[in-house]
N, C-alpha and C. Protein backbone atom coordinates (compact mmCIF):
# COMPACT_ATOMS: atom_id res chain seq x y z
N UNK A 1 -13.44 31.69 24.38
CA UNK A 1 -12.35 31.63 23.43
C UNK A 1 -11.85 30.19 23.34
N UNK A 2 -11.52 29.92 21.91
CA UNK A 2 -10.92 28.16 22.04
C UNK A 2 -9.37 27.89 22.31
N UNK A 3 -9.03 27.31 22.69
CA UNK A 3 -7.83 27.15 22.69
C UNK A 3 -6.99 26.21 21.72
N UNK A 4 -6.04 26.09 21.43
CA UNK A 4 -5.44 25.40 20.51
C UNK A 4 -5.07 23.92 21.20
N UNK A 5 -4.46 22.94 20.55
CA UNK A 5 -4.28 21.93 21.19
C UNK A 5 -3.15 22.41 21.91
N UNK A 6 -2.40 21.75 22.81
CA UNK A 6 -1.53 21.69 23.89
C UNK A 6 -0.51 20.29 23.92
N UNK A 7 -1.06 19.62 23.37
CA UNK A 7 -0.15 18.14 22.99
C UNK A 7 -0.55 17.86 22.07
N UNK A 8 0.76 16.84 21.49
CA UNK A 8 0.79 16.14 20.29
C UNK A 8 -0.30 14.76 20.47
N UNK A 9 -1.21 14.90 18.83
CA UNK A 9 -1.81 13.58 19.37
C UNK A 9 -1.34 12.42 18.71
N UNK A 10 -2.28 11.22 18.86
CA UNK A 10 -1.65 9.79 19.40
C UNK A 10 -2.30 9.22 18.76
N UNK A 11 -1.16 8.01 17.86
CA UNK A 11 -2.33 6.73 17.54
C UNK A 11 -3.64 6.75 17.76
N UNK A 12 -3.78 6.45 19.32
CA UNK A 12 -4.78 6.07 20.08
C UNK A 12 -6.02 6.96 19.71
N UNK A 13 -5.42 8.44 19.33
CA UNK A 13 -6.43 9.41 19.24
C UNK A 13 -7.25 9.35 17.79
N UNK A 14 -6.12 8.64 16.80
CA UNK A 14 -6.97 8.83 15.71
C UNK A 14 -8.36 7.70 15.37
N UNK A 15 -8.42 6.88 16.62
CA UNK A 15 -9.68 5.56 16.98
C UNK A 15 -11.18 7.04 17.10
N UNK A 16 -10.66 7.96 16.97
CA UNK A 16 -11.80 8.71 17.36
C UNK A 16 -12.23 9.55 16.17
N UNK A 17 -11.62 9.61 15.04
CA UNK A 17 -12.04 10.23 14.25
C UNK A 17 -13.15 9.82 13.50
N UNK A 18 -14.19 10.87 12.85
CA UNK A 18 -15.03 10.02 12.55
C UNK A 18 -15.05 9.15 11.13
N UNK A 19 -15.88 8.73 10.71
CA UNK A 19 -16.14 7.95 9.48
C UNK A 19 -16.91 8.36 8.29
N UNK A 20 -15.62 9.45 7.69
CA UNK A 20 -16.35 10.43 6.53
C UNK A 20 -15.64 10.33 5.48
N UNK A 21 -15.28 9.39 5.39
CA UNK A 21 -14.55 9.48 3.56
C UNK A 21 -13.41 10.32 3.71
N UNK A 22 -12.61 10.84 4.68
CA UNK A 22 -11.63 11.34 4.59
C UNK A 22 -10.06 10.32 4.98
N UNK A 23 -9.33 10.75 5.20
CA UNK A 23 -7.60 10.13 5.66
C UNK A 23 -7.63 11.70 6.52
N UNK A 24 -7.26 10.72 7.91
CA UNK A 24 -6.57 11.39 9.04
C UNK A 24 -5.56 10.73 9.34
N UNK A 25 -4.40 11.52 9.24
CA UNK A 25 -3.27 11.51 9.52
C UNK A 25 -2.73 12.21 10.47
N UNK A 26 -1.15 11.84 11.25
CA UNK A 26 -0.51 12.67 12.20
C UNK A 26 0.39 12.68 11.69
N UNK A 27 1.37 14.03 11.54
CA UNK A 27 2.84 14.36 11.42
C UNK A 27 2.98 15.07 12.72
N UNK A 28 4.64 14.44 13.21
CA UNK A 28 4.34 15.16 14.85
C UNK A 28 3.34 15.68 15.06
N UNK A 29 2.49 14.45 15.68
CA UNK A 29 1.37 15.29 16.78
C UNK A 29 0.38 15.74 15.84
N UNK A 30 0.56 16.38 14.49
CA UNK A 30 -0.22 17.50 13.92
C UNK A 30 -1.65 16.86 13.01
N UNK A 31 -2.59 17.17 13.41
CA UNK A 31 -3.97 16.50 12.79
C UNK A 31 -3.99 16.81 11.26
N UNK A 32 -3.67 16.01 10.08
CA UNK A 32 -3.82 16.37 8.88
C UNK A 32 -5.32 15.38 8.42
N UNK A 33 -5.80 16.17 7.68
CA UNK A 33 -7.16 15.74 6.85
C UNK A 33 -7.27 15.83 5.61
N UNK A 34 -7.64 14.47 4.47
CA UNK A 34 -7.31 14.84 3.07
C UNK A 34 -8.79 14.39 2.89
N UNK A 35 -9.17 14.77 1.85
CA UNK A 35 -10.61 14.33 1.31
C UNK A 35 -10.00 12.78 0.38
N UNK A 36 -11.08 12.20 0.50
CA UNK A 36 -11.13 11.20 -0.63
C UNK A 36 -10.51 11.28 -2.24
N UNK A 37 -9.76 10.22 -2.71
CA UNK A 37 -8.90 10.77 -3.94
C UNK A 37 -10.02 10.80 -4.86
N UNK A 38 -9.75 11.19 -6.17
CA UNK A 38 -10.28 11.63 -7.11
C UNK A 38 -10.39 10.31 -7.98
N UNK A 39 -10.71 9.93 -9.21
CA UNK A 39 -10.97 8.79 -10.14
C UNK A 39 -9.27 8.70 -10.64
N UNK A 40 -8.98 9.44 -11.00
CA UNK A 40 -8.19 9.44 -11.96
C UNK A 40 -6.69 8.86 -10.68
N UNK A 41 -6.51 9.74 -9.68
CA UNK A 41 -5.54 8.94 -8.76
C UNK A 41 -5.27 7.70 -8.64
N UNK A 42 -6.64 7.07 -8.55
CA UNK A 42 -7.21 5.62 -7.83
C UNK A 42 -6.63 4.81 -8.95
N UNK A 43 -6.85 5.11 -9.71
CA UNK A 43 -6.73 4.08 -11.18
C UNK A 43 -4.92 4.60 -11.67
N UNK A 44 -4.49 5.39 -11.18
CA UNK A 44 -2.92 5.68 -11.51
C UNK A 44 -2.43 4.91 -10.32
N UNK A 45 -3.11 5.08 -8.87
CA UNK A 45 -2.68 4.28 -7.92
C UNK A 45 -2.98 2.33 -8.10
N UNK A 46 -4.15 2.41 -8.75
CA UNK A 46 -4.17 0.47 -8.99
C UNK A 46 -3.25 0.12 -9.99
N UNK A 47 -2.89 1.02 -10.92
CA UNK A 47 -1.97 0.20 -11.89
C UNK A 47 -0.61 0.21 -11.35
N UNK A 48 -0.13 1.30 -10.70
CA UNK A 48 1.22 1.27 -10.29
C UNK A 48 1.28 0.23 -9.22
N UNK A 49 0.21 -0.78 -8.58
CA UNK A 49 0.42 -1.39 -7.82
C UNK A 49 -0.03 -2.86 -8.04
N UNK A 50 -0.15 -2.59 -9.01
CA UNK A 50 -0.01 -4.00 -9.98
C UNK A 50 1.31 -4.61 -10.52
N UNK A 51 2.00 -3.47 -10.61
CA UNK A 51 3.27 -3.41 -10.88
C UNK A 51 4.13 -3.86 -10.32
N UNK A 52 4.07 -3.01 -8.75
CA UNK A 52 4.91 -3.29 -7.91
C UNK A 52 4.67 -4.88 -7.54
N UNK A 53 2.90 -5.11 -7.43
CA UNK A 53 3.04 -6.94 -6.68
C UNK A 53 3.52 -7.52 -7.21
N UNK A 54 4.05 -7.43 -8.83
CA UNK A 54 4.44 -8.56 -9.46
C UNK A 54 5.79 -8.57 -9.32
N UNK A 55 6.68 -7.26 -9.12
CA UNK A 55 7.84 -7.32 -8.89
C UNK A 55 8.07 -8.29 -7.30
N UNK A 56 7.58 -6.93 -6.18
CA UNK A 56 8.08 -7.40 -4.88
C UNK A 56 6.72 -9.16 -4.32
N UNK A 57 5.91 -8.98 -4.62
CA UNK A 57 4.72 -10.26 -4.10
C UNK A 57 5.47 -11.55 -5.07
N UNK A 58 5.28 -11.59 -6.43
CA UNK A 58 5.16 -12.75 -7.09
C UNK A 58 7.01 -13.05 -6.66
N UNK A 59 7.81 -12.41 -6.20
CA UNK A 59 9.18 -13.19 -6.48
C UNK A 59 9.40 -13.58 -4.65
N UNK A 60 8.35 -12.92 -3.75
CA UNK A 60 8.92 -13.44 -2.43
C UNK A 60 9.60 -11.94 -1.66
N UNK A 61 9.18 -10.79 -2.45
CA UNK A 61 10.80 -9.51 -1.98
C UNK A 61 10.20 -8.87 -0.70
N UNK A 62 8.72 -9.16 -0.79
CA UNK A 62 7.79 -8.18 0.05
C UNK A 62 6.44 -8.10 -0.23
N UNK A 63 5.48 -7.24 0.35
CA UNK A 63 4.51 -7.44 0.14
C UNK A 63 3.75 -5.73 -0.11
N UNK A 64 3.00 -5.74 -0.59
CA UNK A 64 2.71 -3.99 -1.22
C UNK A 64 0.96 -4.23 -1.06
N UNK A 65 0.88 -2.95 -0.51
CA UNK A 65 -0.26 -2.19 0.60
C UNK A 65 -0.88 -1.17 0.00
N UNK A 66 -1.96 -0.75 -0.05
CA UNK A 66 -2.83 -0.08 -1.23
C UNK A 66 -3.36 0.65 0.35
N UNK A 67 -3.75 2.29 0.18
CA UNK A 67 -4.63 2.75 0.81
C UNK A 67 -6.51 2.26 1.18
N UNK A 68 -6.94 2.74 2.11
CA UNK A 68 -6.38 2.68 3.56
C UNK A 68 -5.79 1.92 4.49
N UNK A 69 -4.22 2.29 4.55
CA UNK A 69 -3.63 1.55 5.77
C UNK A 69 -2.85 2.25 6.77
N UNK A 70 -2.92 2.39 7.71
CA UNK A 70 -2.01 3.09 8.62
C UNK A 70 -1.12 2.85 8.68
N UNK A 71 0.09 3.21 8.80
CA UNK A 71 1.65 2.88 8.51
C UNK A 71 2.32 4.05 9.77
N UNK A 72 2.30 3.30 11.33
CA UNK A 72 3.07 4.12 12.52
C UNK A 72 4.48 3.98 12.19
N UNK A 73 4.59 5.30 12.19
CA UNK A 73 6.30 5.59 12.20
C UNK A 73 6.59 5.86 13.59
N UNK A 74 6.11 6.76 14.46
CA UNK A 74 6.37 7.09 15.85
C UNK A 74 4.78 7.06 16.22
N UNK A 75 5.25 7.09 17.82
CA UNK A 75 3.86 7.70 18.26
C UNK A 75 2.81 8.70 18.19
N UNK A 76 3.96 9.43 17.31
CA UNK A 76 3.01 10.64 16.96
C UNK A 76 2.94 11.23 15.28
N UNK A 77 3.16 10.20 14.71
CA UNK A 77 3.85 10.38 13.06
C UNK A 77 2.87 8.82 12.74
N UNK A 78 1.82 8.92 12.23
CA UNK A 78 0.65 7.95 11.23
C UNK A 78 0.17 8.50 10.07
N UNK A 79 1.08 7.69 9.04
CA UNK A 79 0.27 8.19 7.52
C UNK A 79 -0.44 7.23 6.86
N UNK A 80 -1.01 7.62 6.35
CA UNK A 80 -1.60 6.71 5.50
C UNK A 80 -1.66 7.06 4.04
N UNK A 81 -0.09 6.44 3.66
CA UNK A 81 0.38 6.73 1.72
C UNK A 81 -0.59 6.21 0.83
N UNK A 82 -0.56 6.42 -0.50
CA UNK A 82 -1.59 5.64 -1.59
C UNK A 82 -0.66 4.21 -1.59
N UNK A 83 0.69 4.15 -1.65
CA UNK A 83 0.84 2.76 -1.64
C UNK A 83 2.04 2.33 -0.71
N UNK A 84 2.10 1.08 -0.32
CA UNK A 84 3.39 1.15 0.84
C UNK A 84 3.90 -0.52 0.01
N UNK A 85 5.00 -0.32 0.60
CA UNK A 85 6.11 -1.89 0.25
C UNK A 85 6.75 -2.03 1.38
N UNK A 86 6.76 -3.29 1.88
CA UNK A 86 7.06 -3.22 3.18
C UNK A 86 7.99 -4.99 2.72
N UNK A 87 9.17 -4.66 3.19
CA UNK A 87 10.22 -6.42 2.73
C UNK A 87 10.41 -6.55 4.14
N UNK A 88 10.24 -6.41 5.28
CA UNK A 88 10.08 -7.45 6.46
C UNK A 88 8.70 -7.56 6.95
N UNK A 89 8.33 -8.43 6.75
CA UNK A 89 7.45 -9.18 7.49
C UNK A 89 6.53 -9.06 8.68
N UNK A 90 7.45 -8.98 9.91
CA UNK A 90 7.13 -8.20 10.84
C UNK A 90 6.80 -7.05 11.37
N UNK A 91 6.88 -6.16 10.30
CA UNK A 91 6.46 -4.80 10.41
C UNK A 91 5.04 -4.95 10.24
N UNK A 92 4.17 -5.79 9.34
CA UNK A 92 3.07 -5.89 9.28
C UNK A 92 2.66 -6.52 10.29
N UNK A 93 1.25 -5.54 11.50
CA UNK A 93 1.11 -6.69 12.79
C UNK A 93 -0.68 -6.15 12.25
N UNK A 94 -1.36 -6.90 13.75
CA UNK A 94 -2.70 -6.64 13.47
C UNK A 94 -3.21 -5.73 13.01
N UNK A 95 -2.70 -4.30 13.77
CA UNK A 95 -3.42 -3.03 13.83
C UNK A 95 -2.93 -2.35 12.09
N UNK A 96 -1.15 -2.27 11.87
CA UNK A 96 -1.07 -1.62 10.78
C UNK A 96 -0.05 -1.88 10.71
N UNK A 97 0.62 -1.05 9.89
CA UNK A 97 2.02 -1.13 9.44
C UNK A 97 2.69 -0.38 10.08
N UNK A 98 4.15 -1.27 11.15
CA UNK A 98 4.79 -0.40 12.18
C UNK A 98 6.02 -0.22 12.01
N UNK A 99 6.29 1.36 11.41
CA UNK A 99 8.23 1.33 11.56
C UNK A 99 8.18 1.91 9.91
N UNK A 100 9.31 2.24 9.75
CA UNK A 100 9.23 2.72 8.33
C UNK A 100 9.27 1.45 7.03
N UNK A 101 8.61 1.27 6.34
CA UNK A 101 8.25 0.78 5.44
C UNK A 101 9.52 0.71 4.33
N UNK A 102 9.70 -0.48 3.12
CA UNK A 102 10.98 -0.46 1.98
C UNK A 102 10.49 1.23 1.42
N UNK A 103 9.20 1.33 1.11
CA UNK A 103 9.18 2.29 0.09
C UNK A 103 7.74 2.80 0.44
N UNK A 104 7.50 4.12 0.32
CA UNK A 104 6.42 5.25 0.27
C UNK A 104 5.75 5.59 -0.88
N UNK A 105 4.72 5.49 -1.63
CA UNK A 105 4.59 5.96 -2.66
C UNK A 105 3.09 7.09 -2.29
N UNK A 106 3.63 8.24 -3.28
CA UNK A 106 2.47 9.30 -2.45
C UNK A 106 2.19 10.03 -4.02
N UNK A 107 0.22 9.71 -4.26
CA UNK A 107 0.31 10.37 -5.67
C UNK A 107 -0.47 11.67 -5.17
N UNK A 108 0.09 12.52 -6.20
CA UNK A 108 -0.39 13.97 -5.87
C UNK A 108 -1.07 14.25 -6.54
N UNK A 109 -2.41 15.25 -5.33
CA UNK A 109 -3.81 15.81 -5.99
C UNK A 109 -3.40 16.86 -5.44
N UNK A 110 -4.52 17.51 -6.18
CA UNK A 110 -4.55 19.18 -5.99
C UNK A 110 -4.68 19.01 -4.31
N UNK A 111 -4.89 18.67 -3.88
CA UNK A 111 -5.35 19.18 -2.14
C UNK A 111 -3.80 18.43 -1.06
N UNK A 112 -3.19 17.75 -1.87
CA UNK A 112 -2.04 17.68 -0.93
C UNK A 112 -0.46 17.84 -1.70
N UNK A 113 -0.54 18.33 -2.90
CA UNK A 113 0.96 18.21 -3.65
C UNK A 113 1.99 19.04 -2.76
N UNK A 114 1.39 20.39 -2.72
CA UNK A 114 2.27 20.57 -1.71
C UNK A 114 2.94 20.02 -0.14
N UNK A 115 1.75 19.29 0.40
CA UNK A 115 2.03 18.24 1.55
C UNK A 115 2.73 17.64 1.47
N UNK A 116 2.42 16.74 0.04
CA UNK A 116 3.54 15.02 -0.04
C UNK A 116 5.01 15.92 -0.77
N UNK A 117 5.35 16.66 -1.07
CA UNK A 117 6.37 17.60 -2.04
C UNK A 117 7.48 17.92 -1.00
N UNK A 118 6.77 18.60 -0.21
CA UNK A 118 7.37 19.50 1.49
C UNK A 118 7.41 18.69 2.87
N UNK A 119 6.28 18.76 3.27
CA UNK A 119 6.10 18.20 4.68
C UNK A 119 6.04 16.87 4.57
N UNK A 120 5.45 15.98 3.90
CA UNK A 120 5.72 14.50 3.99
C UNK A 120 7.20 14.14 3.82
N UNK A 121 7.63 14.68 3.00
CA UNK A 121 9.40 14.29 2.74
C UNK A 121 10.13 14.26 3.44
N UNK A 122 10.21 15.48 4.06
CA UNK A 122 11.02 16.11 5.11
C UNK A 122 10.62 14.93 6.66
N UNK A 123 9.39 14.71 6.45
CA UNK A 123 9.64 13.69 7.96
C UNK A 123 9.69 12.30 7.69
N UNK A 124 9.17 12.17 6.17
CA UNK A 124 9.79 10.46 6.06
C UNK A 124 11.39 10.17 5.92
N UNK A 125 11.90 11.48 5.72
CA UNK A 125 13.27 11.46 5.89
C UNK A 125 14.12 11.27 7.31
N UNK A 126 13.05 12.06 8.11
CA UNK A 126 13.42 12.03 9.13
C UNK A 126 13.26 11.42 10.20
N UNK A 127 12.50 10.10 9.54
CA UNK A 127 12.10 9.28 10.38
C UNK A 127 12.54 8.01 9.71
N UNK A 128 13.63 7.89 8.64
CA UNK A 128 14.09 6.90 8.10
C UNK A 128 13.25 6.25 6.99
N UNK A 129 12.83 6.69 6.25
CA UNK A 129 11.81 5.46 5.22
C UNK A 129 12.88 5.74 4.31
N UNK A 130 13.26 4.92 3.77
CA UNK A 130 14.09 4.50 3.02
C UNK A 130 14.09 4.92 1.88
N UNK A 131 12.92 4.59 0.87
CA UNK A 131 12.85 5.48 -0.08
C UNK A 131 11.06 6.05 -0.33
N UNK A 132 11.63 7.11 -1.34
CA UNK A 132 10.07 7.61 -1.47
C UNK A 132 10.20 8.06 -2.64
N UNK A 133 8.77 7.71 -3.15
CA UNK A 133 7.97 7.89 -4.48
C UNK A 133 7.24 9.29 -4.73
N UNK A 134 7.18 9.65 -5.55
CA UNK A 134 5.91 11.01 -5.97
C UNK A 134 5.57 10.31 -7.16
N UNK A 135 4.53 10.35 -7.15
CA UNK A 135 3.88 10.24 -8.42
C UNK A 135 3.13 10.98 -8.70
N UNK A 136 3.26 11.82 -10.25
CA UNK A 136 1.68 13.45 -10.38
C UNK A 136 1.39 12.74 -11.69
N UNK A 137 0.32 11.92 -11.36
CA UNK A 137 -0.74 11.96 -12.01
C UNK A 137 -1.12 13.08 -13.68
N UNK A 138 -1.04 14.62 -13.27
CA UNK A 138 -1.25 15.23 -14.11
C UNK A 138 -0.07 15.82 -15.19
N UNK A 139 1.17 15.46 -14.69
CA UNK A 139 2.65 15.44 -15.51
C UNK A 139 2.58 14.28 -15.94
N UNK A 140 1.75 13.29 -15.76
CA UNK A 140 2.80 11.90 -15.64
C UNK A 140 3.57 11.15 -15.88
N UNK A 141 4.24 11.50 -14.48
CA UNK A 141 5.97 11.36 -13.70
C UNK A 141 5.70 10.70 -12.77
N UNK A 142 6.86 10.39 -12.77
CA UNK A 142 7.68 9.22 -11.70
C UNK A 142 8.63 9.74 -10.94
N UNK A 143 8.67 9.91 -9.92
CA UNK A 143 9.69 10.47 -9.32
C UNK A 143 10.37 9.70 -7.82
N UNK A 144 11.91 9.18 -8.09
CA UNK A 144 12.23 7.92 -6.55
C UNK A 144 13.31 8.65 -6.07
N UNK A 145 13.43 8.85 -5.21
CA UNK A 145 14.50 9.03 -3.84
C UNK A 145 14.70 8.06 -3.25
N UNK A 146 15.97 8.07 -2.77
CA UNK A 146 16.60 7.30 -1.87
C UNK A 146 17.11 7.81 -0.51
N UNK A 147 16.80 7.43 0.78
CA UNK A 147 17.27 8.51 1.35
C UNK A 147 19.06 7.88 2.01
N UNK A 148 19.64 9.51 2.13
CA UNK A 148 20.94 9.42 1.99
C UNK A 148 21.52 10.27 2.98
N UNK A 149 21.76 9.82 3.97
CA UNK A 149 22.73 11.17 4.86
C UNK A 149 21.33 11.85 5.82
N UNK A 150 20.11 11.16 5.96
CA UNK A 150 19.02 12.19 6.79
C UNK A 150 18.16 12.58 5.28
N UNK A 151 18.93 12.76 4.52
CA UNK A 151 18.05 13.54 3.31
C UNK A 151 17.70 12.54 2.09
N UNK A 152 16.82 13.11 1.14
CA UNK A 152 16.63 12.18 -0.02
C UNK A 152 17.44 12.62 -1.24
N UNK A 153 17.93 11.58 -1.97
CA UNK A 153 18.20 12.19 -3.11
C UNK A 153 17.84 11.98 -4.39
N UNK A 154 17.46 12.07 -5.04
CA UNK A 154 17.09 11.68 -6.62
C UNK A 154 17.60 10.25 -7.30
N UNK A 155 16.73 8.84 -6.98
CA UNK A 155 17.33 8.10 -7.78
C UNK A 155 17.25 7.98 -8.96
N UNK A 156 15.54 8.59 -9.76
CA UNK A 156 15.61 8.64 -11.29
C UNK A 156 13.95 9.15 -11.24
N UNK A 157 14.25 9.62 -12.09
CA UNK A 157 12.37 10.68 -12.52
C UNK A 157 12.34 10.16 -13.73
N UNK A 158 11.14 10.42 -14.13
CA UNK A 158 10.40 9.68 -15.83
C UNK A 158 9.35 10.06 -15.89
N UNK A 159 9.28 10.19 -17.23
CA UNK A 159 7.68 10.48 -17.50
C UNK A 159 7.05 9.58 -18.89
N UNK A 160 5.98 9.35 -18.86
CA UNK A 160 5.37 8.32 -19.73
C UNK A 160 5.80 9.08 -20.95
N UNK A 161 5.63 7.91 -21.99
CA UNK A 161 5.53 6.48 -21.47
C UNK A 161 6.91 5.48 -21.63
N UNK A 162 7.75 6.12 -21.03
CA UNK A 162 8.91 5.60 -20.89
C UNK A 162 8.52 4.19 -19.68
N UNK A 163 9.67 3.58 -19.90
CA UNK A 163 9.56 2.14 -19.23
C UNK A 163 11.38 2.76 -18.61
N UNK A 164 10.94 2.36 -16.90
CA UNK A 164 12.26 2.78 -16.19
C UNK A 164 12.39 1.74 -14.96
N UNK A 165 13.88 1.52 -15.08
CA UNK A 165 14.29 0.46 -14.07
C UNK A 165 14.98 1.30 -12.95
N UNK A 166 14.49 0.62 -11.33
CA UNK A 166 15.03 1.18 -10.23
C UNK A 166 16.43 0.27 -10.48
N UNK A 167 17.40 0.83 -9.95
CA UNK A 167 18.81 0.33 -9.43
C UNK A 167 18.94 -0.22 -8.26
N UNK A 168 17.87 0.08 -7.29
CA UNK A 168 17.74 -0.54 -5.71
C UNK A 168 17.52 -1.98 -5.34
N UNK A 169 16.72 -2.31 -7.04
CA UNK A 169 15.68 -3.35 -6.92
C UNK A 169 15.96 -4.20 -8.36
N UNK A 170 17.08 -5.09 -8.43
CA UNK A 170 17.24 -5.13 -9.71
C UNK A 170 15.96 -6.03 -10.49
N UNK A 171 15.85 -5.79 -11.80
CA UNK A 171 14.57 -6.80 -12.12
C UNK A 171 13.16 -6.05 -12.37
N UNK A 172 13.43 -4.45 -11.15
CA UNK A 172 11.99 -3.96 -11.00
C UNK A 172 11.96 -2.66 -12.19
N UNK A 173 11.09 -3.23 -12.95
CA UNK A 173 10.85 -2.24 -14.19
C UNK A 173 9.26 -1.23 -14.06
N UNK A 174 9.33 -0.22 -14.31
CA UNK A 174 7.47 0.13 -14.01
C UNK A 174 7.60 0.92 -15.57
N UNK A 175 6.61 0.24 -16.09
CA UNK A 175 5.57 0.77 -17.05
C UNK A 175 5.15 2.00 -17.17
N UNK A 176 5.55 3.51 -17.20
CA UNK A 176 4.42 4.26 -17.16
C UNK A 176 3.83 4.41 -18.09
N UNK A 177 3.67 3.88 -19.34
CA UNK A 177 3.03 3.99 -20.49
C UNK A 177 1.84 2.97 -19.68
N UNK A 178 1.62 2.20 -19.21
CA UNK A 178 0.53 1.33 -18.63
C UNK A 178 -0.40 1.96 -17.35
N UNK A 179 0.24 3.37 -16.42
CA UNK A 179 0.03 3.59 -15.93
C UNK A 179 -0.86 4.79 -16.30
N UNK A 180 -0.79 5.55 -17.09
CA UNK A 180 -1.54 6.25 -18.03
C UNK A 180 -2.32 5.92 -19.25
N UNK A 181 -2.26 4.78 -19.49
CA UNK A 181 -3.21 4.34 -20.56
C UNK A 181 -4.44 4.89 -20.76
């Protein structure tokens, strides 16, 4: 008979996974596995992050991180988002990105909407990331939280091809008419 795991695993543990085109991730401890994104993600994920470099890269605000990158929140909490913004410096070291990040951005496919919707939220909340993104691809929407009190709250949703400015970030405008083209 098998047994289930017994501890939470570790950074350290995910050096062992193998090399299949997937994202392994930990939420407490918990082994998550996503398949490789789809065409249509990738290309909603490069334009929205074209976006962002020119806002946070070209003015000096920060620097913005495209999947695959590991981003340790705890020892037992490693995700790896479609895009990260990270405005200190030092959070970026050799291995990955350590500590919660300015901003999360997580686009949703059929195989994790419910993940990044529910369970990703709930612990980037709870582990302080500041704010977080949804982006669905197949609505396409925009959706930013801020988190507030432990929890997130709604800073502004959109859907193409409206052109919408964050309030967090003055200056930072995103295109979604460019992002769906």
């Amino acid at each position: 008979m098998v047994q289930g795991l017994t501890q939470k695993l570790e950074y350290d543990d995910l050096a062992h996974t193998p090399d299949d085109n997937r994202r392994y991730e930990l939420l407490d401890g918990a082994l998550l596995v996503t398949p490789s994104p789809r065409p249509l993600h990738q290309r909603v994920s490069k334009r929205l992050q074209r976006q962002l470099e020119v806002h946070f890269e070209e003015t000096g605000l920060g620097e913005v991180f495209n999947a695959p990158v590991d981003v340790i929140l705890t020892l037992h909490d490693v995700v790896v988002p479609d895009l990260v913004v990270v405005t200190t410096p030092p959070q970026v070291t050799e291995r990955a990105i350590e500590g919660p990040p300015a901003i999360i951005v997580e686009i949703l496919s059929p195989t994790t909407r419910m993940r990044d919707r529910k369970l990703k939220a709930e612990r980037y909340a709870a582990l302080g990331v500041p704010h977080y993104w949804i982006v669905d691809p197949v609505a396409r929407t925009l959706e930013c939280y801020r988190l507030e009190s432990a929890r997130y709250t709604t800073v502004l949703t959109a859907e193409s091809p409206s052109h919408v400015s964050h309030l967090d970030w003055p200056g930072l405008t995103i295109d979604l008419g460019a992002i769906w083209r």
